[in-house]
ModelCIF file with pLDDT and N, C-alpha, C, O atoms, coordinates in Angstrom:
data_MODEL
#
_entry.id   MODEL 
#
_entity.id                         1 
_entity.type                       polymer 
_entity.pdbx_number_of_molecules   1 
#
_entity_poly.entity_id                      1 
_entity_poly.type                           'polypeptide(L)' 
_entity_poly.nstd_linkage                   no 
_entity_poly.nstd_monomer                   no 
_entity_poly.pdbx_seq_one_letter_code       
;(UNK)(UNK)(UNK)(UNK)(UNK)(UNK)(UNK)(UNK)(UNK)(UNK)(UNK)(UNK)(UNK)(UNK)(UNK)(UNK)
(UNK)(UNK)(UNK)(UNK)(UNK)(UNK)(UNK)(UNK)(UNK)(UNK)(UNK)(UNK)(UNK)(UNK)(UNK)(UNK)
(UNK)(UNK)(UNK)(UNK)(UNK)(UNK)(UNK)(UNK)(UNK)(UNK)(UNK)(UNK)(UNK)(UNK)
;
_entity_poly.pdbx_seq_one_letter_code_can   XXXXXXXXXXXXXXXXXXXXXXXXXXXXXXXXXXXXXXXXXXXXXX 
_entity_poly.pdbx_strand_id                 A 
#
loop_
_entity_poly_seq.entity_id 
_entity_poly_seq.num 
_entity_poly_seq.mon_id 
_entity_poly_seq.hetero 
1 1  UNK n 
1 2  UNK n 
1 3  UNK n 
1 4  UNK n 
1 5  UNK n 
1 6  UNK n 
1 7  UNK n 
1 8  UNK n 
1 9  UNK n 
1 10 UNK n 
1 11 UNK n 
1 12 UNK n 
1 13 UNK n 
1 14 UNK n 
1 15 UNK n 
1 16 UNK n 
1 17 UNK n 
1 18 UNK n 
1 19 UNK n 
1 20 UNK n 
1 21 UNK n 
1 22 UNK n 
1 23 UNK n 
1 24 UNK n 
1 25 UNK n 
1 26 UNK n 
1 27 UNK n 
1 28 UNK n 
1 29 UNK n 
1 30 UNK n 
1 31 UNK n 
1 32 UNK n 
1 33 UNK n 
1 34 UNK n 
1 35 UNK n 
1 36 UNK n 
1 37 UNK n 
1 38 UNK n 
1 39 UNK n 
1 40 UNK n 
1 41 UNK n 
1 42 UNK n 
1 43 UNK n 
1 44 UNK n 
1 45 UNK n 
1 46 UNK n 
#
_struct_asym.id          A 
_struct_asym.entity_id   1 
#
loop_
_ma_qa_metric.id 
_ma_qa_metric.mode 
_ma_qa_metric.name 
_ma_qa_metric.software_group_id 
_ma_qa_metric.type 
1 global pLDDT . pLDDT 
2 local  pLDDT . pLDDT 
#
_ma_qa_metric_global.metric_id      1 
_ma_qa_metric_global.metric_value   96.07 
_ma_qa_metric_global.model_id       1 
_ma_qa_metric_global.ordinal_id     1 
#
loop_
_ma_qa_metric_local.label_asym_id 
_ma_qa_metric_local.label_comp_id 
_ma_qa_metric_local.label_seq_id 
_ma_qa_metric_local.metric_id 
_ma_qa_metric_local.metric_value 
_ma_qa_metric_local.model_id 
_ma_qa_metric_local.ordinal_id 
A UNK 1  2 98.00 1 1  
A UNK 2  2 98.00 1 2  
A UNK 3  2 98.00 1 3  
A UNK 4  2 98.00 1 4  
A UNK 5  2 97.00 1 5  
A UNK 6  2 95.00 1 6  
A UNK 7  2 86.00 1 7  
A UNK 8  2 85.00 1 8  
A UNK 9  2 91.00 1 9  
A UNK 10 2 94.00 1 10 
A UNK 11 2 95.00 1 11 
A UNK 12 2 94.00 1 12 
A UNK 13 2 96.00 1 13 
A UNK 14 2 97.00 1 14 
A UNK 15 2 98.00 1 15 
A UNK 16 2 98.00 1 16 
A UNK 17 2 98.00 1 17 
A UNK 18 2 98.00 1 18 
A UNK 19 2 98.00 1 19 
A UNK 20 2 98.00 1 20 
A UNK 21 2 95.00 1 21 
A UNK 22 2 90.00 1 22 
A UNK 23 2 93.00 1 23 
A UNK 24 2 96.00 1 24 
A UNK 25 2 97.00 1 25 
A UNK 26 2 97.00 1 26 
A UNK 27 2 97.00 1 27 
A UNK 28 2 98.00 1 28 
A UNK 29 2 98.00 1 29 
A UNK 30 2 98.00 1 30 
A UNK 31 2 98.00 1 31 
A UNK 32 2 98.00 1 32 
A UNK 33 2 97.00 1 33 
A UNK 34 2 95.00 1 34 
A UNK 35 2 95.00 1 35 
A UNK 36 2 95.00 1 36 
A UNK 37 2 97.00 1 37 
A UNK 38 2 98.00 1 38 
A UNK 39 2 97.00 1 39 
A UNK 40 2 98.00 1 40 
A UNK 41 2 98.00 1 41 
A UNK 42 2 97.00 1 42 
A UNK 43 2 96.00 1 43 
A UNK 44 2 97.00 1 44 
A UNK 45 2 97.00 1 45 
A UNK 46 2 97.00 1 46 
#
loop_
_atom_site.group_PDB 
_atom_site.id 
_atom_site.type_symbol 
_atom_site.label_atom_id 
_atom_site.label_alt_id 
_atom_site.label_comp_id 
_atom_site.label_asym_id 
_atom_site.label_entity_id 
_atom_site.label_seq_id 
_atom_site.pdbx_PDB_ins_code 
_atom_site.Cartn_x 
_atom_site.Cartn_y 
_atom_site.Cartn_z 
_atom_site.occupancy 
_atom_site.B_iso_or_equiv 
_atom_site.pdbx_formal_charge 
_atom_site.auth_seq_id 
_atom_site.auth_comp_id 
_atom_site.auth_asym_id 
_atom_site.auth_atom_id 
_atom_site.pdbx_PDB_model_num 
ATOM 1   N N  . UNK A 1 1  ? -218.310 190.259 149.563 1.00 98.00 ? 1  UNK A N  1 
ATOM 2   C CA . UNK A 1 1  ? -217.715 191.163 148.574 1.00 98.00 ? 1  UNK A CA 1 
ATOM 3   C C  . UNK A 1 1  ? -218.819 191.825 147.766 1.00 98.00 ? 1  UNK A C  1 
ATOM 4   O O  . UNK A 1 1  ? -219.894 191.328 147.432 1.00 98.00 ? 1  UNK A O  1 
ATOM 5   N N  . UNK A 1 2  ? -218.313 193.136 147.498 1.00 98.00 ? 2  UNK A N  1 
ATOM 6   C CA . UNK A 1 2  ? -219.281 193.561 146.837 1.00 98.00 ? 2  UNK A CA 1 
ATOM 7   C C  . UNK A 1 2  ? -218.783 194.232 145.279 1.00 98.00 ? 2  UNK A C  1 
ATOM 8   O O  . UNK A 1 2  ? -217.652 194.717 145.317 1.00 98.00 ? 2  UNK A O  1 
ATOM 9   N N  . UNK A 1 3  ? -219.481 194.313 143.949 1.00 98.00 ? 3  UNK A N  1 
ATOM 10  C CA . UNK A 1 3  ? -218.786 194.879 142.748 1.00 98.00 ? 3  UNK A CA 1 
ATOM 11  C C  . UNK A 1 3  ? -220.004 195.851 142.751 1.00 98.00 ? 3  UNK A C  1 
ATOM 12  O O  . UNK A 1 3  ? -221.079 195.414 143.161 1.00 98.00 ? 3  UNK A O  1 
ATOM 13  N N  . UNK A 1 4  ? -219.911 197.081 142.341 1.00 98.00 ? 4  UNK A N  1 
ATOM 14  C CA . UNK A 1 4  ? -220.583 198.546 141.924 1.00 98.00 ? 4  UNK A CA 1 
ATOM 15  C C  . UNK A 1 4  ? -220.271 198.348 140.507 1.00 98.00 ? 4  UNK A C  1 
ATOM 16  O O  . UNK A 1 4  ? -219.240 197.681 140.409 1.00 98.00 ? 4  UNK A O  1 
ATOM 17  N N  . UNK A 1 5  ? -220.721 198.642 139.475 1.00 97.00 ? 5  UNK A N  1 
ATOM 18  C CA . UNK A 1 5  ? -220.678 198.534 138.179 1.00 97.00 ? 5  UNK A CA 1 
ATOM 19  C C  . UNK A 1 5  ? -221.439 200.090 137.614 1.00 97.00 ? 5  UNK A C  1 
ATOM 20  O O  . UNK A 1 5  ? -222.639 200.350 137.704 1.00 97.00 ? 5  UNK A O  1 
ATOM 21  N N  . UNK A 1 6  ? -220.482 200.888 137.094 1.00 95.00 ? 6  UNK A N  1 
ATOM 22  C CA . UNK A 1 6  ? -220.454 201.624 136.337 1.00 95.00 ? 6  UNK A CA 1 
ATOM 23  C C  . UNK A 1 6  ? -220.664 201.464 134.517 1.00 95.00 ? 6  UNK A C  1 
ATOM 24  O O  . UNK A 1 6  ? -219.838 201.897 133.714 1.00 95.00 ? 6  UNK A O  1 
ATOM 25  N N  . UNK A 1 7  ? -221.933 200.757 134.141 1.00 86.00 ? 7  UNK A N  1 
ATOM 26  C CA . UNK A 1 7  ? -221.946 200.818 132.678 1.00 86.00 ? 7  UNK A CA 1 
ATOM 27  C C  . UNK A 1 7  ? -223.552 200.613 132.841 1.00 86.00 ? 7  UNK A C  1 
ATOM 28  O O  . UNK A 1 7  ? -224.208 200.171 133.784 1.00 86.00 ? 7  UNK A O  1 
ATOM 29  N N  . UNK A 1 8  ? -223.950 201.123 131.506 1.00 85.00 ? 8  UNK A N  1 
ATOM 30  C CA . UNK A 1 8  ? -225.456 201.127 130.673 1.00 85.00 ? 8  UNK A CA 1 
ATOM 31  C C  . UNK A 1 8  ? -225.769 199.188 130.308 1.00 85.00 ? 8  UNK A C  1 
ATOM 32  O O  . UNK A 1 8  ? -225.091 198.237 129.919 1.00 85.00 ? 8  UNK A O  1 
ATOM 33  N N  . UNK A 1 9  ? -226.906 199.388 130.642 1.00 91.00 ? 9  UNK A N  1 
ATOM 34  C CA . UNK A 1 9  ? -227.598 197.565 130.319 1.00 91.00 ? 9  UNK A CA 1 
ATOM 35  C C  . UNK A 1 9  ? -227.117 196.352 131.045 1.00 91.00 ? 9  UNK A C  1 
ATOM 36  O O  . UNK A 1 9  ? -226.996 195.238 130.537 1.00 91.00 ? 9  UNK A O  1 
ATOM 37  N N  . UNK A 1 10 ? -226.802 196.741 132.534 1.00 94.00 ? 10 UNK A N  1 
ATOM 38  C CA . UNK A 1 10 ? -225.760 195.917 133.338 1.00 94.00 ? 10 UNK A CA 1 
ATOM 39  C C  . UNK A 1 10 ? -226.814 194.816 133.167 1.00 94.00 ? 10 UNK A C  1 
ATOM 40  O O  . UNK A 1 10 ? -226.363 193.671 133.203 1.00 94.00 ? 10 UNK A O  1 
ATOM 41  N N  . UNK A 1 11 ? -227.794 194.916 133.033 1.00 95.00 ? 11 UNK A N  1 
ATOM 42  C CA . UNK A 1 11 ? -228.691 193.358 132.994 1.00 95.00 ? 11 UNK A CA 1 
ATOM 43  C C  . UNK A 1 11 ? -227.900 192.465 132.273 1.00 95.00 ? 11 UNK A C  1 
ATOM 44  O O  . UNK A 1 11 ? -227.366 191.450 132.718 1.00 95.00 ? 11 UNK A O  1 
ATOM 45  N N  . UNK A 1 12 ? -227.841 193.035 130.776 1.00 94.00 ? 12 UNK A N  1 
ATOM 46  C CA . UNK A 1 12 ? -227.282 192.339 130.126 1.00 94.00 ? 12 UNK A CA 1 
ATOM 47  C C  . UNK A 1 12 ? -226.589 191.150 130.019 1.00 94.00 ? 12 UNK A C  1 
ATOM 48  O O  . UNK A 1 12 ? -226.690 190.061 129.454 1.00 94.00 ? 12 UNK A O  1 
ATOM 49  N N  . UNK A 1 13 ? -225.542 191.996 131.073 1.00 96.00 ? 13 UNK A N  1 
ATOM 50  C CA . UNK A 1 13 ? -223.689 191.454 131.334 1.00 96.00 ? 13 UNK A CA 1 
ATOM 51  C C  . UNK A 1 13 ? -224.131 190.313 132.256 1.00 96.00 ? 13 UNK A C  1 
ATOM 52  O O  . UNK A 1 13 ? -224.907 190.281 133.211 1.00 96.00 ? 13 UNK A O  1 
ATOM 53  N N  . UNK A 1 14 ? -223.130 189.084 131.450 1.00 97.00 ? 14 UNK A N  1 
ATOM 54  C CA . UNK A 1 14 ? -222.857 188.202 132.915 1.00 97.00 ? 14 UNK A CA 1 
ATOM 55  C C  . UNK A 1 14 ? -221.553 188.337 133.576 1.00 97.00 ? 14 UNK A C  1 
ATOM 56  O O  . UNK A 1 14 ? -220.432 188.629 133.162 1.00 97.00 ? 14 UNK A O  1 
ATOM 57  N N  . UNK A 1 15 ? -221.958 188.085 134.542 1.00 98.00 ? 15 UNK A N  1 
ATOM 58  C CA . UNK A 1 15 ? -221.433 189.185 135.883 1.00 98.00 ? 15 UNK A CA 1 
ATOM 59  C C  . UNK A 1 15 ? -220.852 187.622 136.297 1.00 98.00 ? 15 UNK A C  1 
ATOM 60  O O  . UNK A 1 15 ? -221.353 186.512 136.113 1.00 98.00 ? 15 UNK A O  1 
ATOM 61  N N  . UNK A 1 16 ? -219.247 188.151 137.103 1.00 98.00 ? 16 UNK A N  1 
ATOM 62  C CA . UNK A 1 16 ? -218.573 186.864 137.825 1.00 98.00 ? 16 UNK A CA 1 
ATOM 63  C C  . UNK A 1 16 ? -217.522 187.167 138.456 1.00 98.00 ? 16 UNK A C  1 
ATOM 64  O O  . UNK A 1 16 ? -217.047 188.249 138.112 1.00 98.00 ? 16 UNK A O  1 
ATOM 65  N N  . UNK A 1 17 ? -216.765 186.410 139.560 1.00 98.00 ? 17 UNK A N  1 
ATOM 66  C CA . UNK A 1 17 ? -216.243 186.945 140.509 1.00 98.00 ? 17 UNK A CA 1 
ATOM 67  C C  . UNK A 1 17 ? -214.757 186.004 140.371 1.00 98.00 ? 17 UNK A C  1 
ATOM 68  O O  . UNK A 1 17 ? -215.018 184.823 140.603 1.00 98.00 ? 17 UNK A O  1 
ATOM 69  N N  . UNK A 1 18 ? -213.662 186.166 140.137 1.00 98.00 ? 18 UNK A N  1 
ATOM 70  C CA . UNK A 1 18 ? -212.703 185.588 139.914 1.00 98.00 ? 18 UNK A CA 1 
ATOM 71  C C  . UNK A 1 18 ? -211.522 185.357 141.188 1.00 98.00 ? 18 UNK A C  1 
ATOM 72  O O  . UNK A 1 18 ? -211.985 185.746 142.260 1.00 98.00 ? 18 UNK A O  1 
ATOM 73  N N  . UNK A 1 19 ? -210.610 185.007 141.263 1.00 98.00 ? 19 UNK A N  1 
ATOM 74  C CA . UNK A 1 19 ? -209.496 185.049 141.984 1.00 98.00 ? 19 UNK A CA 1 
ATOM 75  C C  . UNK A 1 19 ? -208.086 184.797 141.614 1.00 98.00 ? 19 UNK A C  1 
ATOM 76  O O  . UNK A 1 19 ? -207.909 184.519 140.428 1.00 98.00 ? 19 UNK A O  1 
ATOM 77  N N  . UNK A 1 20 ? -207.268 184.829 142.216 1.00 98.00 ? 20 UNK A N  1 
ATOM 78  C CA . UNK A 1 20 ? -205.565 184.737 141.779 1.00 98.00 ? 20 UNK A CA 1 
ATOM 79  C C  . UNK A 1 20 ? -204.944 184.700 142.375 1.00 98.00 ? 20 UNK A C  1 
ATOM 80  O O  . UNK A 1 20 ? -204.233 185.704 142.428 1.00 98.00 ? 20 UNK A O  1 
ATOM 81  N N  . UNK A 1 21 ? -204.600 183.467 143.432 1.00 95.00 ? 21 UNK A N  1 
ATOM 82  C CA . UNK A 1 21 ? -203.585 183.425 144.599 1.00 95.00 ? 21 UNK A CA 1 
ATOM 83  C C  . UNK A 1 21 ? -202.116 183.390 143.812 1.00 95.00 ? 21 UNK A C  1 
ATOM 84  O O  . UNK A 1 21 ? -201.843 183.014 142.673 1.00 95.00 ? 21 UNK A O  1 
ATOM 85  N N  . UNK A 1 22 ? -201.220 183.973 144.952 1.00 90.00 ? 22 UNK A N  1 
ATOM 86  C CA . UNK A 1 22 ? -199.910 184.575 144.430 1.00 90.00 ? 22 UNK A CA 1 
ATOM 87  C C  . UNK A 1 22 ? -199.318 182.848 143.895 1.00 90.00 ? 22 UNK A C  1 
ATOM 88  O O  . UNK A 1 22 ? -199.272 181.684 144.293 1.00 90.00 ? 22 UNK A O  1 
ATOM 89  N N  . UNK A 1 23 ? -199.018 183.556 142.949 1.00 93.00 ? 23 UNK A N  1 
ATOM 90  C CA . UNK A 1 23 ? -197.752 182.165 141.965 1.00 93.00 ? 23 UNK A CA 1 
ATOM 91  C C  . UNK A 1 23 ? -198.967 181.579 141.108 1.00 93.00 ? 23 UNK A C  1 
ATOM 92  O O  . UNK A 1 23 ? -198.624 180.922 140.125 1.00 93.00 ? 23 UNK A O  1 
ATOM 93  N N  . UNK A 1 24 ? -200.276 181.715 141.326 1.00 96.00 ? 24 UNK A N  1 
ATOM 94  C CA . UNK A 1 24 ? -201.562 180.738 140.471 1.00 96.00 ? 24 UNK A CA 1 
ATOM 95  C C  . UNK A 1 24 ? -201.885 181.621 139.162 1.00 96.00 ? 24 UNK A C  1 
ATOM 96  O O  . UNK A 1 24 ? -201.341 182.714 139.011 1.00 96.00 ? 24 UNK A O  1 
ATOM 97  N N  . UNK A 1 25 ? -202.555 181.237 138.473 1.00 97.00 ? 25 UNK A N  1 
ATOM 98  C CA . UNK A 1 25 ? -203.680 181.501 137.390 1.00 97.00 ? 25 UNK A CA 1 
ATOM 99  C C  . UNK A 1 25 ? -204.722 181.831 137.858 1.00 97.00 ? 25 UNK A C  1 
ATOM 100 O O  . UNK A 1 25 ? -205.306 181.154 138.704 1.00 97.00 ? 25 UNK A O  1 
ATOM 101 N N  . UNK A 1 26 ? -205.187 183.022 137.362 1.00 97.00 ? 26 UNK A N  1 
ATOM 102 C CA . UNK A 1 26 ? -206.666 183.549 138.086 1.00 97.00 ? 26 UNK A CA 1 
ATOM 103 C C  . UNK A 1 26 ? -207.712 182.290 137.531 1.00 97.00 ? 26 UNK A C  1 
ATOM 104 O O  . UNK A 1 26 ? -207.858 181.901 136.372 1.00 97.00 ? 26 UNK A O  1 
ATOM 105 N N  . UNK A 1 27 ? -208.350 181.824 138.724 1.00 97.00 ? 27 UNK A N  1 
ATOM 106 C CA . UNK A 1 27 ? -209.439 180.998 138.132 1.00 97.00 ? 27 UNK A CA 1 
ATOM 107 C C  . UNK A 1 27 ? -210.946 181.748 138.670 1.00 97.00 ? 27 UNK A C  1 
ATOM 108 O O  . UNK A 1 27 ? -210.941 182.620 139.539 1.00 97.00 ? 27 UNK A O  1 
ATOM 109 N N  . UNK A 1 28 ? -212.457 181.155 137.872 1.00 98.00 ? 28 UNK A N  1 
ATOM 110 C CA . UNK A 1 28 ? -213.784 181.648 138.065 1.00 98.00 ? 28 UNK A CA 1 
ATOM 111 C C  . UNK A 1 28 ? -213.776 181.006 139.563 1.00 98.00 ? 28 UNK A C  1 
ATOM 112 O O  . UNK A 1 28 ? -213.157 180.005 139.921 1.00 98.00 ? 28 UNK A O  1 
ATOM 113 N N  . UNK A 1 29 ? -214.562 181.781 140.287 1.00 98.00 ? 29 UNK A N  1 
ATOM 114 C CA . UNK A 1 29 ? -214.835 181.212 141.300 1.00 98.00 ? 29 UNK A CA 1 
ATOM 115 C C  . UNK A 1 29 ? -216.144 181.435 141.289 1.00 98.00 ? 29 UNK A C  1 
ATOM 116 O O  . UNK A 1 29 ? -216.640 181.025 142.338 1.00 98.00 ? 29 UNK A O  1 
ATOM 117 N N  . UNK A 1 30 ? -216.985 181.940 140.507 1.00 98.00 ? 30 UNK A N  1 
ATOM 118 C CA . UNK A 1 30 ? -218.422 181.833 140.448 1.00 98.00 ? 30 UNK A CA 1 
ATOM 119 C C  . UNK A 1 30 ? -219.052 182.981 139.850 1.00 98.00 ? 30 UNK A C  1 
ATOM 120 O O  . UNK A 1 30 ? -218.641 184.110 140.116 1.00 98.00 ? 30 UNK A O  1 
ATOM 121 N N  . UNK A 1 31 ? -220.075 182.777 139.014 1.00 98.00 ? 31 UNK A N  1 
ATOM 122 C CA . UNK A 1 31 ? -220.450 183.930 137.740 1.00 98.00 ? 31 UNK A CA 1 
ATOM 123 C C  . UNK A 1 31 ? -222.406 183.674 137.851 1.00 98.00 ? 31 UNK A C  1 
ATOM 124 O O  . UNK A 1 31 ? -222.920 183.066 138.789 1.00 98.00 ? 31 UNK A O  1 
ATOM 125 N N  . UNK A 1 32 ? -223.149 184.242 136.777 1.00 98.00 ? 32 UNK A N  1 
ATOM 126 C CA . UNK A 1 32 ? -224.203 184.519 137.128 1.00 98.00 ? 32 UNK A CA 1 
ATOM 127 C C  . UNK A 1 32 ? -224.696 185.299 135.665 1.00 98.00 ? 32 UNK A C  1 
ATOM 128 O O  . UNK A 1 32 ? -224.502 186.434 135.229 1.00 98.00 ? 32 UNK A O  1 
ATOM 129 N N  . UNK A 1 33 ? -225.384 184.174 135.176 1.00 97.00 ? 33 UNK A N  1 
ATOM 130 C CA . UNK A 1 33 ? -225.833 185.406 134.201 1.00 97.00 ? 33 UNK A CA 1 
ATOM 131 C C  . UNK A 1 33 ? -226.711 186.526 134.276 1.00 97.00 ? 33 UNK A C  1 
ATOM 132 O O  . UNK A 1 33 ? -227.027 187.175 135.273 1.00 97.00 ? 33 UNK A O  1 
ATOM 133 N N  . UNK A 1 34 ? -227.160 186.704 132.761 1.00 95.00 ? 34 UNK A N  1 
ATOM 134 C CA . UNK A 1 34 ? -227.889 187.848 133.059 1.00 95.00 ? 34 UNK A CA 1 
ATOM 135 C C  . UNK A 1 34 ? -229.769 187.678 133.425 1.00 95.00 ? 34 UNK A C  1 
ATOM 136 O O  . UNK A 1 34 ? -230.702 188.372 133.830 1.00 95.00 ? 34 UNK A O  1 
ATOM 137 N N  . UNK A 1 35 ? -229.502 186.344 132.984 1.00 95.00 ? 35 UNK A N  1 
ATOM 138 C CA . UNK A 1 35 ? -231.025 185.405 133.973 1.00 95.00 ? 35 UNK A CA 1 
ATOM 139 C C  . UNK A 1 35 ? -231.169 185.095 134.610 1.00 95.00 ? 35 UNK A C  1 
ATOM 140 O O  . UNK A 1 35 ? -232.295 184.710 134.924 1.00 95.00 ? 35 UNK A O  1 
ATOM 141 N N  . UNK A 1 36 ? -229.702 184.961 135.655 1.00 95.00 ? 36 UNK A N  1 
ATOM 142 C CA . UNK A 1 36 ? -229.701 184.506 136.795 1.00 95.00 ? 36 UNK A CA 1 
ATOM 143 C C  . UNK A 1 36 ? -229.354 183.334 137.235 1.00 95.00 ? 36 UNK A C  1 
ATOM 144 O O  . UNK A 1 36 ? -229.348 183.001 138.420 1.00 95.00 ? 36 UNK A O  1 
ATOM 145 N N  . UNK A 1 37 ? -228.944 182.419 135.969 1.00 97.00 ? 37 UNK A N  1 
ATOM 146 C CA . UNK A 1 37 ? -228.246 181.484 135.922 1.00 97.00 ? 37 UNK A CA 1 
ATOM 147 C C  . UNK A 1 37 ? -226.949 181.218 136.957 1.00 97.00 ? 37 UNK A C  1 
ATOM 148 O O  . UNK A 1 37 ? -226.048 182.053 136.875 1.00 97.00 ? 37 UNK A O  1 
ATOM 149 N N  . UNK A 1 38 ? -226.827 180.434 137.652 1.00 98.00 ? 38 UNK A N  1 
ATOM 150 C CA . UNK A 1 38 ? -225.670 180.684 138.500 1.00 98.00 ? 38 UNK A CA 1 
ATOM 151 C C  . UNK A 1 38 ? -224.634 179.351 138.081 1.00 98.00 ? 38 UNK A C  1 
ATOM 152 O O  . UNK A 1 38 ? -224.949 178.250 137.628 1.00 98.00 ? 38 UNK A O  1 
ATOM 153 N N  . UNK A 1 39 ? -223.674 179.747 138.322 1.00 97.00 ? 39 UNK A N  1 
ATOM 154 C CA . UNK A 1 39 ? -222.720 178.618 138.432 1.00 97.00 ? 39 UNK A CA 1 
ATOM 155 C C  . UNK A 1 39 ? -221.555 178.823 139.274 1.00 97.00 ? 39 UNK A C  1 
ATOM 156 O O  . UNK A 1 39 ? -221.382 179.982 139.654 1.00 97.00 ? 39 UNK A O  1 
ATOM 157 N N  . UNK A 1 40 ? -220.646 177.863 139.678 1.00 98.00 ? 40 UNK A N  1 
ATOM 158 C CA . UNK A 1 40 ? -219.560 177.622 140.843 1.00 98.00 ? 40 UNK A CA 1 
ATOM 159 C C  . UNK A 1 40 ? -218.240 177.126 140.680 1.00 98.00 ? 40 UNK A C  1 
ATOM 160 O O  . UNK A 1 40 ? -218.181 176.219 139.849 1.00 98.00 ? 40 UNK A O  1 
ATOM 161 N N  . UNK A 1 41 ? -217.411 177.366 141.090 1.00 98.00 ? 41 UNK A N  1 
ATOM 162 C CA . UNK A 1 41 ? -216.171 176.907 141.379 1.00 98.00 ? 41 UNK A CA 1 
ATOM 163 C C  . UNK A 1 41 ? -216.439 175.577 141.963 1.00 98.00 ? 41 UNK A C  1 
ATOM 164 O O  . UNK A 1 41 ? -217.461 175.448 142.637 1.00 98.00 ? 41 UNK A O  1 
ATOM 165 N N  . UNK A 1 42 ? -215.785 174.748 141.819 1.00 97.00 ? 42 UNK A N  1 
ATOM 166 C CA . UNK A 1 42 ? -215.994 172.662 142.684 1.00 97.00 ? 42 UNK A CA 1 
ATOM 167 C C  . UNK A 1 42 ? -215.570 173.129 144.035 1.00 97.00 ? 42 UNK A C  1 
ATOM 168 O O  . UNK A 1 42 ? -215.918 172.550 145.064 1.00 97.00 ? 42 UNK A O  1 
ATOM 169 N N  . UNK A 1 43 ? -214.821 174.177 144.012 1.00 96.00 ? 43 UNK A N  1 
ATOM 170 C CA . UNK A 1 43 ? -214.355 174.289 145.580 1.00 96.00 ? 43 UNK A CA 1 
ATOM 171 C C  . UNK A 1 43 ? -214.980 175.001 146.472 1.00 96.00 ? 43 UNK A C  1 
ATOM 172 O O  . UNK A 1 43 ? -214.796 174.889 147.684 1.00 96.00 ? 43 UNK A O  1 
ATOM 173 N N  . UNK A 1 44 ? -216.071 176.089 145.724 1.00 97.00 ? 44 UNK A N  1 
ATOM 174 C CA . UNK A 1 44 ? -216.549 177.183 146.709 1.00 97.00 ? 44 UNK A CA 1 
ATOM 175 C C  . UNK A 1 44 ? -218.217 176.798 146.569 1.00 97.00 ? 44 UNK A C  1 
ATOM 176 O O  . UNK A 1 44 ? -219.079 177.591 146.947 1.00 97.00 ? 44 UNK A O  1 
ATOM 177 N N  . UNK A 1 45 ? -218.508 175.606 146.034 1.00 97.00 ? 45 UNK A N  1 
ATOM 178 C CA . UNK A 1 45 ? -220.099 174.701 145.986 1.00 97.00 ? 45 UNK A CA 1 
ATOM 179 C C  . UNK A 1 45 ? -220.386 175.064 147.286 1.00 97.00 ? 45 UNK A C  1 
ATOM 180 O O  . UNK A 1 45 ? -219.447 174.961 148.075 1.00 97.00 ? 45 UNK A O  1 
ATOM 181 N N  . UNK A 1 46 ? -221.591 175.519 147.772 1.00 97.00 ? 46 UNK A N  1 
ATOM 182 C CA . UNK A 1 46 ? -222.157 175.214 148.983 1.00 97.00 ? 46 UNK A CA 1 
ATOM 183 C C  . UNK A 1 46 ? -221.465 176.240 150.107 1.00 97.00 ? 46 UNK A C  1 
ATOM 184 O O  . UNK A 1 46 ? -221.801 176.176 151.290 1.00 97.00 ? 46 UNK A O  1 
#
């Protein structure tokens, strides 16, 4: 998947990729700051 981001100082932003299967609550499935910090969903680890 890919996100294109249209805004000024995208460094900035921490940036993350979500989901929402039908009938669920959108949950993080994995984000990234703006240092590069990463983190994960328990389910999509690895």
């Amino acid at each position: 998947l890919s996100c294109a981001a249209s805004v000024s100082s995208f460094s900035s932003y921490t940036m993350g990729w979500y989901r929402q299967a039908p009938g669920k609550q959108r949950e993080l499935v994995a984000a990234i700051t703006s240092e590069g910090t990463t983190n994960y969903a328990d389910s999509t680890k690895g």
